[in-house]
PDB file of N, CA and C in Angstrom:
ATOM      1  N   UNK A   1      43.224 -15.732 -29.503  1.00  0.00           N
ATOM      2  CA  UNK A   1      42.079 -16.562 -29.246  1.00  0.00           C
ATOM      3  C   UNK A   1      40.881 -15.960 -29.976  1.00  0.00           C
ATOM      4  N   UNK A   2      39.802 -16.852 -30.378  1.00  0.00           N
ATOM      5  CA  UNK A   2      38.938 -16.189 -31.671  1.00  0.00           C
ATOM      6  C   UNK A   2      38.010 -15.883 -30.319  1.00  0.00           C
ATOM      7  N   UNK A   3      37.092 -14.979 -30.857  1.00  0.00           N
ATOM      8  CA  UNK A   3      35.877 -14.358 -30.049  1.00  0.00           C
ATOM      9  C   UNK A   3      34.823 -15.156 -30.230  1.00  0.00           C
ATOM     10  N   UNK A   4      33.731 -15.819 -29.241  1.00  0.00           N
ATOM     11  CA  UNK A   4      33.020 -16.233 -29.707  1.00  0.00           C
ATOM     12  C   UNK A   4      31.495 -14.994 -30.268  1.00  0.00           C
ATOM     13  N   UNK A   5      30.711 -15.327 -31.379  1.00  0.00           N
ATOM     14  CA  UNK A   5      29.746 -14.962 -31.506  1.00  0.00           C
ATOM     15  C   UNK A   5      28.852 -14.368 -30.782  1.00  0.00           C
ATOM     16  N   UNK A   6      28.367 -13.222 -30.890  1.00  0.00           N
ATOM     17  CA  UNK A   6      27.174 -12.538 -30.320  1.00  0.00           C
ATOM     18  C   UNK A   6      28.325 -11.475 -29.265  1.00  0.00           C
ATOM     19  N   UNK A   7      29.395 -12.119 -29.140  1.00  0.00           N
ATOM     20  CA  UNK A   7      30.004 -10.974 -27.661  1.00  0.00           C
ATOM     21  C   UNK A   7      30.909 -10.039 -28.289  1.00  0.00           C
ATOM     22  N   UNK A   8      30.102  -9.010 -27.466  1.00  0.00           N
ATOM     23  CA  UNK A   8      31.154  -7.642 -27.848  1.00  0.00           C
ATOM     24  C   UNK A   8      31.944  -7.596 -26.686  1.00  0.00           C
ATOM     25  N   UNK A   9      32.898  -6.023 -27.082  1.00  0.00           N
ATOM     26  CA  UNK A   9      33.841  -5.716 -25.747  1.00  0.00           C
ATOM     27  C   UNK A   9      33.336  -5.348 -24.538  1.00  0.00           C
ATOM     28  N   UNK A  10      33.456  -4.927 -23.760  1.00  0.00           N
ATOM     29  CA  UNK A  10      32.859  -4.347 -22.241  1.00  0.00           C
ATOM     30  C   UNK A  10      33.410  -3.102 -22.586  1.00  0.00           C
ATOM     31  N   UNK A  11      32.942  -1.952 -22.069  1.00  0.00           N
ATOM     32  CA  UNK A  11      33.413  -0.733 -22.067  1.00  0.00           C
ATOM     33  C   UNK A  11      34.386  -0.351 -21.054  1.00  0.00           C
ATOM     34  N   UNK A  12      35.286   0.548 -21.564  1.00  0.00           N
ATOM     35  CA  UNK A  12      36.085   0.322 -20.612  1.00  0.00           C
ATOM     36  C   UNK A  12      35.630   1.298 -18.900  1.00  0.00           C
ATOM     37  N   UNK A  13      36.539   0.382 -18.169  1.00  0.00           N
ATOM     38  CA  UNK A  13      36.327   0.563 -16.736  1.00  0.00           C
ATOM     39  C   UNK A  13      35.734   2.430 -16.332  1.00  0.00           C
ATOM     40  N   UNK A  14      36.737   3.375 -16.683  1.00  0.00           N
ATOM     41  CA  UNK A  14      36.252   4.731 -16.708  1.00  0.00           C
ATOM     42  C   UNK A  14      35.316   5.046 -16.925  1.00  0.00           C
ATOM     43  N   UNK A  15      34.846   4.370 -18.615  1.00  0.00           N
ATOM     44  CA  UNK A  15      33.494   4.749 -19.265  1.00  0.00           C
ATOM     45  C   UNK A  15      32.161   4.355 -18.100  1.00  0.00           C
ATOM     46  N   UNK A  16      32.413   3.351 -17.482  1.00  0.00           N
ATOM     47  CA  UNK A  16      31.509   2.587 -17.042  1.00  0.00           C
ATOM     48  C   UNK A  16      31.367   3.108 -15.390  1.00  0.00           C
ATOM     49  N   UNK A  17      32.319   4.041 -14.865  1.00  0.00           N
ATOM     50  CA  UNK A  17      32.258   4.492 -13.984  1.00  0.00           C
ATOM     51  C   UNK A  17      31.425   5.949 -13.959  1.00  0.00           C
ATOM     52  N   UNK A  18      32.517   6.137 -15.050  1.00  0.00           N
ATOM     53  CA  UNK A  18      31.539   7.770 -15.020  1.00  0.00           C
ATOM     54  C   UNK A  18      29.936   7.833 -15.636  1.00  0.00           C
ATOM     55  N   UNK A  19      29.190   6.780 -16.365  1.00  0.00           N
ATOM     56  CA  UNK A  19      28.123   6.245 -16.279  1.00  0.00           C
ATOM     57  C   UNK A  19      27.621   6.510 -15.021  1.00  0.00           C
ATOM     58  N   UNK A  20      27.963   5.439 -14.536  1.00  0.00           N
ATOM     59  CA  UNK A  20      27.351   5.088 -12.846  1.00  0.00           C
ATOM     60  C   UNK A  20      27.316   6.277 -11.860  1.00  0.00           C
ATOM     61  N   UNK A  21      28.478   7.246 -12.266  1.00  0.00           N
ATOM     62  CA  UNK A  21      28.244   8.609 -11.762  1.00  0.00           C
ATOM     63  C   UNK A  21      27.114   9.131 -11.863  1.00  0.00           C
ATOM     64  N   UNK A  22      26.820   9.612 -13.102  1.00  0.00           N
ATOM     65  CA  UNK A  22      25.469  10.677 -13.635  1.00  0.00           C
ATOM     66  C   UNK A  22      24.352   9.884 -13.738  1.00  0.00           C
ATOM     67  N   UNK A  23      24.509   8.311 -13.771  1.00  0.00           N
ATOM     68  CA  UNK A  23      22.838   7.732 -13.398  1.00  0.00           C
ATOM     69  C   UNK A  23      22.579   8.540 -11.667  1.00  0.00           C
ATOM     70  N   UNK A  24      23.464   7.892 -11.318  1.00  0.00           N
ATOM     71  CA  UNK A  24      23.556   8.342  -9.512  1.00  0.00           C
ATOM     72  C   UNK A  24      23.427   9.952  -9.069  1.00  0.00           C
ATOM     73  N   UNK A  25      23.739  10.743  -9.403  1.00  0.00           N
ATOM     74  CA  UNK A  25      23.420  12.306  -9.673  1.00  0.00           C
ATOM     75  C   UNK A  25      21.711  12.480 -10.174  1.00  0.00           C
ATOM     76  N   UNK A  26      21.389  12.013 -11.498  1.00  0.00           N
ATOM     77  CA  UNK A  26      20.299  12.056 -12.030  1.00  0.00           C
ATOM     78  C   UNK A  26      19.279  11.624 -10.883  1.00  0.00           C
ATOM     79  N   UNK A  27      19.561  10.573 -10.534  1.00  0.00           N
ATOM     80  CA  UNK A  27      18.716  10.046  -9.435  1.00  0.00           C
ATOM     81  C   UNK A  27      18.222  10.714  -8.485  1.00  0.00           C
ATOM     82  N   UNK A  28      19.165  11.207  -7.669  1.00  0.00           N
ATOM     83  CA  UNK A  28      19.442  11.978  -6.630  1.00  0.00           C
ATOM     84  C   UNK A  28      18.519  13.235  -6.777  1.00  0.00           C
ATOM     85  N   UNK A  29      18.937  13.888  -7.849  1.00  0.00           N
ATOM     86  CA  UNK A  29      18.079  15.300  -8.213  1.00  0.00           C
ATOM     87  C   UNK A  29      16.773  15.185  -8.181  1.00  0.00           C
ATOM     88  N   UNK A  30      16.330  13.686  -9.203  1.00  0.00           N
ATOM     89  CA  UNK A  30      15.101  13.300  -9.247  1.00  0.00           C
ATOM     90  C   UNK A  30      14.461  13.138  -7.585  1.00  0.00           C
ATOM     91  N   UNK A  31      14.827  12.534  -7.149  1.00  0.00           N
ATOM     92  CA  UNK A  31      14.479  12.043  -5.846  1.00  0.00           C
ATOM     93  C   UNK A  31      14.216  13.144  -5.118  1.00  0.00           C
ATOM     94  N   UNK A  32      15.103  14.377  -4.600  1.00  0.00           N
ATOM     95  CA  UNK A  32      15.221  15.634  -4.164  1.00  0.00           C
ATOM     96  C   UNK A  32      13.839  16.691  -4.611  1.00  0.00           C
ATOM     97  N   UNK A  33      13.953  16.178  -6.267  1.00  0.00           N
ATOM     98  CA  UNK A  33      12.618  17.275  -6.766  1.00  0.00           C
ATOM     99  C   UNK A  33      11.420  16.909  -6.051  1.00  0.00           C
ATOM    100  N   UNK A  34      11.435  15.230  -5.785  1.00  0.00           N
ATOM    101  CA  UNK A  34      10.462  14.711  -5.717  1.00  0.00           C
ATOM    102  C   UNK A  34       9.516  14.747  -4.261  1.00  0.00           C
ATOM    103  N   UNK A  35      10.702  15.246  -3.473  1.00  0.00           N
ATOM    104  CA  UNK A  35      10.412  15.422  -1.989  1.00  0.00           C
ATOM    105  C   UNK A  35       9.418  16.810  -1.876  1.00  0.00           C
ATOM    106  N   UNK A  36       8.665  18.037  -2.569  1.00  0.00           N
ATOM    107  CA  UNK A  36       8.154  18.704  -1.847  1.00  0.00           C
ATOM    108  C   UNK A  36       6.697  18.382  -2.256  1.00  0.00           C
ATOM    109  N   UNK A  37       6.677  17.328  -3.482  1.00  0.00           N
ATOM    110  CA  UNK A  37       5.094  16.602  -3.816  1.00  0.00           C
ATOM    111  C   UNK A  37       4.993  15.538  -2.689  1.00  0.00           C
ATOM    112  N   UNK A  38       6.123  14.591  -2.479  1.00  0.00           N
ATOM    113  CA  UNK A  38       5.850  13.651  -1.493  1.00  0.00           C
ATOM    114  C   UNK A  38       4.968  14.330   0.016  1.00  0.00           C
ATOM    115  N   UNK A  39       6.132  15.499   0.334  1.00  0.00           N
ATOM    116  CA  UNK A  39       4.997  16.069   1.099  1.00  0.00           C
ATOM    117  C   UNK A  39       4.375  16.728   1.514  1.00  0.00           C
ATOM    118  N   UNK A  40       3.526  16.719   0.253  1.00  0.00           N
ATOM    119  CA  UNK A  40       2.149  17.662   0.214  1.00  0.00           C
ATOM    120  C   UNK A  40       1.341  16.328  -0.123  1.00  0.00           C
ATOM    121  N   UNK A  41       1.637  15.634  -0.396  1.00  0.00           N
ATOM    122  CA  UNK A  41       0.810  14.237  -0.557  1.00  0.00           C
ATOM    123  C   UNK A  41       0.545  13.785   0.487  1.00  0.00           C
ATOM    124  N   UNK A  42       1.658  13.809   1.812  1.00  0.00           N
ATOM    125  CA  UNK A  42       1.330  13.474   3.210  1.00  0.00           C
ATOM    126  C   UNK A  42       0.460  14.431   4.045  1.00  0.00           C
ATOM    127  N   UNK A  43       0.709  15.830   3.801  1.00  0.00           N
ATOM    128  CA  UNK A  43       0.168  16.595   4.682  1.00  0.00           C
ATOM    129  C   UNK A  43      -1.628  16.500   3.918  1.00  0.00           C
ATOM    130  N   UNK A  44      -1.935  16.314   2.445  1.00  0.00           N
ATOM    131  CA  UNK A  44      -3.380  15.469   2.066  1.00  0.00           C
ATOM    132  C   UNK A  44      -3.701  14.955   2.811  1.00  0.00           C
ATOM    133  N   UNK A  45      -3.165  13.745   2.639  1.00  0.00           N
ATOM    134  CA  UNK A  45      -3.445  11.890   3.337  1.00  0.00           C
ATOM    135  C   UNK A  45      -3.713  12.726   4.717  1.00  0.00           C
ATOM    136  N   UNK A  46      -2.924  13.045   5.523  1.00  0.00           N
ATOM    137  CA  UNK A  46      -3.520  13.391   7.107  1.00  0.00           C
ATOM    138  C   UNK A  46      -4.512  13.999   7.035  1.00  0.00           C
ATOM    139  N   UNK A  47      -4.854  15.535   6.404  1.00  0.00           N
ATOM    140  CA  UNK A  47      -6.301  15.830   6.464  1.00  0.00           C
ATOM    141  C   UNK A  47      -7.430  15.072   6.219  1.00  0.00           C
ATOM    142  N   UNK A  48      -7.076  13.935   5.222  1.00  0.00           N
ATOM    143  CA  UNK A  48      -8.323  13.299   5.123  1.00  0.00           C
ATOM    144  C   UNK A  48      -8.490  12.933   5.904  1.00  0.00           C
ATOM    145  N   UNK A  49      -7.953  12.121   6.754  1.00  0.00           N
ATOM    146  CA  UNK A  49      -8.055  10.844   7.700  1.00  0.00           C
ATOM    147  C   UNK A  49      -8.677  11.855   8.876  1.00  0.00           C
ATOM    148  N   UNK A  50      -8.727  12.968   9.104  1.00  0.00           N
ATOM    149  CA  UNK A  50      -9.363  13.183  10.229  1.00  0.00           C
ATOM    150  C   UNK A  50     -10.273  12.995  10.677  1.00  0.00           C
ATOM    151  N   UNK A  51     -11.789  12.863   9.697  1.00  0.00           N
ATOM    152  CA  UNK A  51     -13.051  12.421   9.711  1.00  0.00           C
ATOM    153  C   UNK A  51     -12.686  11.004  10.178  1.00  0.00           C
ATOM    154  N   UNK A  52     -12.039  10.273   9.663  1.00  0.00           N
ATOM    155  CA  UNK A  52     -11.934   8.801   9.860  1.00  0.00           C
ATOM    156  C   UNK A  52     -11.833   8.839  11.302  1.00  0.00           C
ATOM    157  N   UNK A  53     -10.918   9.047  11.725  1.00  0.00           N
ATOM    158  CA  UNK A  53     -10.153   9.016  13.160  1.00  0.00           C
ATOM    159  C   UNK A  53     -11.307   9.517  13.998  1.00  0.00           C
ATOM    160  N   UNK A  54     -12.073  10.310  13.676  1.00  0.00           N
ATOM    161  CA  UNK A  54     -12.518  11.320  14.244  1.00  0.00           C
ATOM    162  C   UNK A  54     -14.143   9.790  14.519  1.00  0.00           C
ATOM    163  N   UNK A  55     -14.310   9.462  13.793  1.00  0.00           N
ATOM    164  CA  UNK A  55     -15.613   8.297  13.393  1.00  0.00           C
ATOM    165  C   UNK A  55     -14.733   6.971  13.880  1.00  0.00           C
ATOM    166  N   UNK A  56     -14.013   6.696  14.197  1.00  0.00           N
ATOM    167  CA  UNK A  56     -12.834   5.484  14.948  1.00  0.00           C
ATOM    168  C   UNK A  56     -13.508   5.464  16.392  1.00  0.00           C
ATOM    169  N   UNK A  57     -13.008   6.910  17.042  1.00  0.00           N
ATOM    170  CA  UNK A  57     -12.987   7.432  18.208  1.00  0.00           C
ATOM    171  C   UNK A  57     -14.371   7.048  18.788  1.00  0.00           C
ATOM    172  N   UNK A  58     -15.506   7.391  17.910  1.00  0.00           N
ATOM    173  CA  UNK A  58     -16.820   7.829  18.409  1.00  0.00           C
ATOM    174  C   UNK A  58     -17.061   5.938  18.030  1.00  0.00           C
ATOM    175  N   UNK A  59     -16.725   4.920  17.425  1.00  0.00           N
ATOM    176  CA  UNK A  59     -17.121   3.973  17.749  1.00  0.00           C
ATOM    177  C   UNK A  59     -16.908   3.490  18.579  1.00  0.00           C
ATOM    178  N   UNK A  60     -15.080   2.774  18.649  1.00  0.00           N
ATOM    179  CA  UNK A  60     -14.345   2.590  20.139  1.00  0.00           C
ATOM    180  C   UNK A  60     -15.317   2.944  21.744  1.00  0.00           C
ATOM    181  N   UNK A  61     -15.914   4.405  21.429  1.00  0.00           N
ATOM    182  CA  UNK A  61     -16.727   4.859  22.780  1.00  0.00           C
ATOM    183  C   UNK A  61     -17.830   4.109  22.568  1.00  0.00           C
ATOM    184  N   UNK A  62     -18.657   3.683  21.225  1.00  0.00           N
ATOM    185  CA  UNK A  62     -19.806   3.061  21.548  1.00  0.00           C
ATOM    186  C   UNK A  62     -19.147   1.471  21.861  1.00  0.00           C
ATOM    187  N   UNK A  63     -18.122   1.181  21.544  1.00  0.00           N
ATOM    188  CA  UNK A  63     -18.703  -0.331  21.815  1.00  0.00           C
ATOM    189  C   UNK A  63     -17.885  -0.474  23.203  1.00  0.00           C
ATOM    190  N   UNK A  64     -18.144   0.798  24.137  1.00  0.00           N
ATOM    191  CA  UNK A  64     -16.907   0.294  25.299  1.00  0.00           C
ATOM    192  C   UNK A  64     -15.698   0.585  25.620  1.00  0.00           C
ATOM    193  N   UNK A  65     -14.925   0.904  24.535  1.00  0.00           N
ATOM    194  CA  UNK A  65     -13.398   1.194  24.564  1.00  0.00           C
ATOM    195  C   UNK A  65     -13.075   2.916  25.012  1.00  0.00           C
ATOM    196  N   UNK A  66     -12.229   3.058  25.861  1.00  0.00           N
ATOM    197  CA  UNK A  66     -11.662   4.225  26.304  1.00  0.00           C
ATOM    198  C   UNK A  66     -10.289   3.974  25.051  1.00  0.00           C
ATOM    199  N   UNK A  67     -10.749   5.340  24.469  1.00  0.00           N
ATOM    200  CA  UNK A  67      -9.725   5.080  23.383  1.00  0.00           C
ATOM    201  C   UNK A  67      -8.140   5.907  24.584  1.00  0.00           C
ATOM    202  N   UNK A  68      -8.457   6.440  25.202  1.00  0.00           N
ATOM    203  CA  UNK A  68      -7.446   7.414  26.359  1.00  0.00           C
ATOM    204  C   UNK A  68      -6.478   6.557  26.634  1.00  0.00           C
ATOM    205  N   UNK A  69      -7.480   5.546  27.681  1.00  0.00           N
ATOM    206  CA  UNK A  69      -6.873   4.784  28.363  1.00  0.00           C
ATOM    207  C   UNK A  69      -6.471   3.129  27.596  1.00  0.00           C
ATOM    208  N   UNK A  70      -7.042   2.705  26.837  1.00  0.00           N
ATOM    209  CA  UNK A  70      -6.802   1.377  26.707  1.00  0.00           C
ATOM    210  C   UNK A  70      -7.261   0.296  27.538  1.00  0.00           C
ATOM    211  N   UNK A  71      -8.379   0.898  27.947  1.00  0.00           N
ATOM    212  CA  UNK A  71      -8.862  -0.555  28.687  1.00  0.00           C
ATOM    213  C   UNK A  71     -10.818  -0.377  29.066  1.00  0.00           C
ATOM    214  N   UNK A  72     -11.369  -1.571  29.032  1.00  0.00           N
ATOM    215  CA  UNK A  72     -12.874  -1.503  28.762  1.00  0.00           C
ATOM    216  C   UNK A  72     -13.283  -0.692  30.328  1.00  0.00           C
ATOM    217  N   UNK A  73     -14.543   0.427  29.391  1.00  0.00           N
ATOM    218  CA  UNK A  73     -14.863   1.296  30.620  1.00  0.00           C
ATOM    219  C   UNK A  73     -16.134   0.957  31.233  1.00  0.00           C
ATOM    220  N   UNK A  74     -16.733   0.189  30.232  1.00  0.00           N
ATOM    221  CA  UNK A  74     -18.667  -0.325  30.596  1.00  0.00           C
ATOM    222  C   UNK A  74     -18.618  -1.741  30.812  1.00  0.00           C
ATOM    223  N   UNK A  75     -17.488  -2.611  29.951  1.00  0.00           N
ATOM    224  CA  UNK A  75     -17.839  -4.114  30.428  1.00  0.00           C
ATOM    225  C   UNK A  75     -18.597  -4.179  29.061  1.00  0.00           C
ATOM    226  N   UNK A  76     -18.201  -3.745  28.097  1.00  0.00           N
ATOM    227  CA  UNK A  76     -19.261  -4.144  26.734  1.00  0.00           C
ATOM    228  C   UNK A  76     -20.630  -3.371  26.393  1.00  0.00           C
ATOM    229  N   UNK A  77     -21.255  -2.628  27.438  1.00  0.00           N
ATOM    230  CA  UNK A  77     -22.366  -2.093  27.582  1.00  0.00           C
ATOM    231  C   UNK A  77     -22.058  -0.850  26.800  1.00  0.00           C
ATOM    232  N   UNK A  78     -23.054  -0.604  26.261  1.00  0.00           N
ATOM    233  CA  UNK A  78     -22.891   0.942  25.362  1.00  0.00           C
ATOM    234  C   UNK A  78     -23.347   1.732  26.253  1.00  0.00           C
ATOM    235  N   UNK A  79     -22.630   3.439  26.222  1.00  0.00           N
ATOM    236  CA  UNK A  79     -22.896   4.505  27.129  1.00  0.00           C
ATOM    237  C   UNK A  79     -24.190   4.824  26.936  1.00  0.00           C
ATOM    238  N   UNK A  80     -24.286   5.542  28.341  1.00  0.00           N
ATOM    239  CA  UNK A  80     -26.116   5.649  28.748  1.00  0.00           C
ATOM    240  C   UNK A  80     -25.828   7.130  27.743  1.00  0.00           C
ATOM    241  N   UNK A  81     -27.199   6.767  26.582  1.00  0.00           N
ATOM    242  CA  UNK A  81     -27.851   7.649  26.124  1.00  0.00           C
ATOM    243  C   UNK A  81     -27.318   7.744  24.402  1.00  0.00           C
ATOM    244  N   UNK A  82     -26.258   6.577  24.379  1.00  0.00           N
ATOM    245  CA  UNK A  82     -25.888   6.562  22.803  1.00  0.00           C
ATOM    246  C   UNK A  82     -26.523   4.466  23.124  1.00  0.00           C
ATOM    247  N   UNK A  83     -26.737   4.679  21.478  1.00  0.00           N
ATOM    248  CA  UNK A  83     -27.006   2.928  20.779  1.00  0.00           C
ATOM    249  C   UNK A  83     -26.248   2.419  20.628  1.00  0.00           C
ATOM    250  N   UNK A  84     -25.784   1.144  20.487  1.00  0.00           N
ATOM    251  CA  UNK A  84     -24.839  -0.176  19.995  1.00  0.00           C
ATOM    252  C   UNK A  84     -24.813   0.111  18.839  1.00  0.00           C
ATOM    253  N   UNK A  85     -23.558   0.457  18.298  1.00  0.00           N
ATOM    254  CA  UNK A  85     -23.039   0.053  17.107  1.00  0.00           C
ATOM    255  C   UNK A  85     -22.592  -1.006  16.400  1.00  0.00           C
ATOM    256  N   UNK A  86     -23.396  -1.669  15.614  1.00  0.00           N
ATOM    257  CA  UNK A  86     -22.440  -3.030  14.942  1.00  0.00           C
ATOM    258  C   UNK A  86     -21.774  -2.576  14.265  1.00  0.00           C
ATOM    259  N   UNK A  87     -20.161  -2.948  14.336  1.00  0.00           N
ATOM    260  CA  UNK A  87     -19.115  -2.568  13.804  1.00  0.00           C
ATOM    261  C   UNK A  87     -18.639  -3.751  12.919  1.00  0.00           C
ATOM    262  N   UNK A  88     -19.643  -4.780  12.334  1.00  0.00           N
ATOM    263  CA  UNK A  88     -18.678  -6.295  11.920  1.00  0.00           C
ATOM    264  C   UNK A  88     -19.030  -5.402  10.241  1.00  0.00           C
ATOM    265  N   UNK A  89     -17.559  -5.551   9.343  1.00  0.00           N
ATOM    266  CA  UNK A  89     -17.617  -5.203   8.417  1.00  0.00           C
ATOM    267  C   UNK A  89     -18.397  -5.926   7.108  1.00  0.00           C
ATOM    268  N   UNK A  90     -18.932  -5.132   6.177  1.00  0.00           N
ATOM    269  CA  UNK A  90     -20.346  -5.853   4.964  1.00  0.00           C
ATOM    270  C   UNK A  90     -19.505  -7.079   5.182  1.00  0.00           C
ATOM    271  N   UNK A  91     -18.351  -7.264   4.458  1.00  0.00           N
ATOM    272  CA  UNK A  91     -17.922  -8.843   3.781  1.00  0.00           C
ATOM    273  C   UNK A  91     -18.085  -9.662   4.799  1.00  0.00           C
ATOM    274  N   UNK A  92     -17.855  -9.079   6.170  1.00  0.00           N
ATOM    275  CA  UNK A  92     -17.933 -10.437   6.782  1.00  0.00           C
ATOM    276  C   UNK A  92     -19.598 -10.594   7.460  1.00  0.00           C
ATOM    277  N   UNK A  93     -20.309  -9.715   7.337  1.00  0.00           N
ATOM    278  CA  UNK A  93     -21.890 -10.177   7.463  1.00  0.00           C
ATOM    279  C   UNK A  93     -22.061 -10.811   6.466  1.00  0.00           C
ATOM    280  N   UNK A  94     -21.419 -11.122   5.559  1.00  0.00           N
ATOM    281  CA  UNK A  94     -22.492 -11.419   3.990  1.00  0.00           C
ATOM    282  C   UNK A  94     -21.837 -12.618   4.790  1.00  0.00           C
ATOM    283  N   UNK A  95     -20.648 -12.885   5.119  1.00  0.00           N
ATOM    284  CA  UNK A  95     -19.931 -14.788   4.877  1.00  0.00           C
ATOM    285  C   UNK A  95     -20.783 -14.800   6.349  1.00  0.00           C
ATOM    286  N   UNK A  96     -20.832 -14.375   7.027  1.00  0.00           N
ATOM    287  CA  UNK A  96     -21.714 -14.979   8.395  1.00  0.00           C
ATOM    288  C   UNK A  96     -23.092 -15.233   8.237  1.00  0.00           C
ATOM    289  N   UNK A  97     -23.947 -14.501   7.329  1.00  0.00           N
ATOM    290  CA  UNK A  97     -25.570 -15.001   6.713  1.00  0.00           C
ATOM    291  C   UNK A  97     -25.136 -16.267   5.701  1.00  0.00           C
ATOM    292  N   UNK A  98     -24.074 -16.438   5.225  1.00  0.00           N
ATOM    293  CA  UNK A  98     -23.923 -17.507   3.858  1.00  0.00           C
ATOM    294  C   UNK A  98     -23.453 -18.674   4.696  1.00  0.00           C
ATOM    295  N   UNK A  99     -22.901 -18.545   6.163  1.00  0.00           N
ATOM    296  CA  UNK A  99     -22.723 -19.633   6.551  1.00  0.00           C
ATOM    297  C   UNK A  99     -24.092 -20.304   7.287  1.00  0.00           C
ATOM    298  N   UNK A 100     -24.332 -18.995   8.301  1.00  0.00           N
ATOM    299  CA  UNK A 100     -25.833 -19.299   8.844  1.00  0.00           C
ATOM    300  C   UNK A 100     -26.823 -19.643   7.920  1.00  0.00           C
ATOM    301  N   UNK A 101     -26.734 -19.900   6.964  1.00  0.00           N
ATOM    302  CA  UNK A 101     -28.023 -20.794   5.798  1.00  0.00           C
ATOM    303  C   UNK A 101     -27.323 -21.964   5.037  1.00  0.00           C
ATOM    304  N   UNK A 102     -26.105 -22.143   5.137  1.00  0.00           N
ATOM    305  CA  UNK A 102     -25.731 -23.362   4.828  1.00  0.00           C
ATOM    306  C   UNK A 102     -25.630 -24.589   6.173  1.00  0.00           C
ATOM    307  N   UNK A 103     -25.711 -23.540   7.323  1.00  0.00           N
ATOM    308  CA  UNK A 103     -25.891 -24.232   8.450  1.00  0.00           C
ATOM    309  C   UNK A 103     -27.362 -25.156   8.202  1.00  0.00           C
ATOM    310  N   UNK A 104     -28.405 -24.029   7.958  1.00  0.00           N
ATOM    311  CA  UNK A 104     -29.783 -24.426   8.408  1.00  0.00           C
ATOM    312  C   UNK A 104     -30.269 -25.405   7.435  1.00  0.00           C
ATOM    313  N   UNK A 105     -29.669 -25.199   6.029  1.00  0.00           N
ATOM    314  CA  UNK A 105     -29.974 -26.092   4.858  1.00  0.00           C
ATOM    315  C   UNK A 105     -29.813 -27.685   5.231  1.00  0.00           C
ATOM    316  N   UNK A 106     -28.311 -27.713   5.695  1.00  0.00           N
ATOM    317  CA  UNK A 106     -28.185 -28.886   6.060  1.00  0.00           C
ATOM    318  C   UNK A 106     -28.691 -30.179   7.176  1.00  0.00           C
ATOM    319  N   UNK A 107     -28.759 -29.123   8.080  1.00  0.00           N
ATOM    320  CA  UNK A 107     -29.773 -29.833   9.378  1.00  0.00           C
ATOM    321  C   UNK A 107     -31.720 -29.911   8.721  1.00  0.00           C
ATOM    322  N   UNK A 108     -31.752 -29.135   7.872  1.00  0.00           N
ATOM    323  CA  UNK A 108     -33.139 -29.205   7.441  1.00  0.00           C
ATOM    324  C   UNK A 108     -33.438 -30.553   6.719  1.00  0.00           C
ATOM    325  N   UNK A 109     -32.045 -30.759   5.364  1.00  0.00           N
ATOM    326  CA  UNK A 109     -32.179 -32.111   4.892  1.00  0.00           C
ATOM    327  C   UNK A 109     -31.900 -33.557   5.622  1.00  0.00           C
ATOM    328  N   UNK A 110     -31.532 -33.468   6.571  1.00  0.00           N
ATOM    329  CA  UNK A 110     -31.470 -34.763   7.340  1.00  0.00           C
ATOM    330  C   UNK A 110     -32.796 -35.102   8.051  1.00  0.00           C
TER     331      UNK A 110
END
């Protein structure tokens, strides 16, 4: 039977195994090397985050939240002797002033 054009043979079955071997080895090693940067990259990432966590905590208490317990300790009221924190993030003050003036625009033109 004639071959059609463009197709070669397949390699044979062995060749193509023992391939799949040493990709799979290679890998492996790679992966293995790769584990004592992975974590030192994690034990990073956690130090940073401590400030964060640490600035989480101290909001949660201003706006009310027992971060301990999970459940409201003032009723919304901020603790005697710290201020209210607004916690609503920039993007969504900017879309809450852009709505509150498309509000007022419109009731103004009627």
């Amino acid at each position: 039977m004639k071959q059609l054009p463009g197709r070669t043979t397949r390699a044979p079955r062995w060749l193509r195994v023992l391939l799949g071997g040493c990709v799979t080895a290679v890998a492996t090693v790679w992966m293995l090397s790769l584990l004592p940067f992975l974590l030192l990259f994690a034990l990073v990432f956690a130090v940073l985050l401590i400030p964060v966590m640490r600035r989480l905590r101290r909001e949660m208490e201003d706006a009310g939240l027992d971060p301990n317990v999970g459940t409201w300790r003032t009723a919304g009221r901020s603790t005697p002797g710290r201020t209210a924190v607004d916690v609503t993030p920039w993007y969504r003050q900017v879309m809450n002033s852009l709505s509150q003036l498309r509000n007022n625009s419109s009731t103004m033109s009627r």
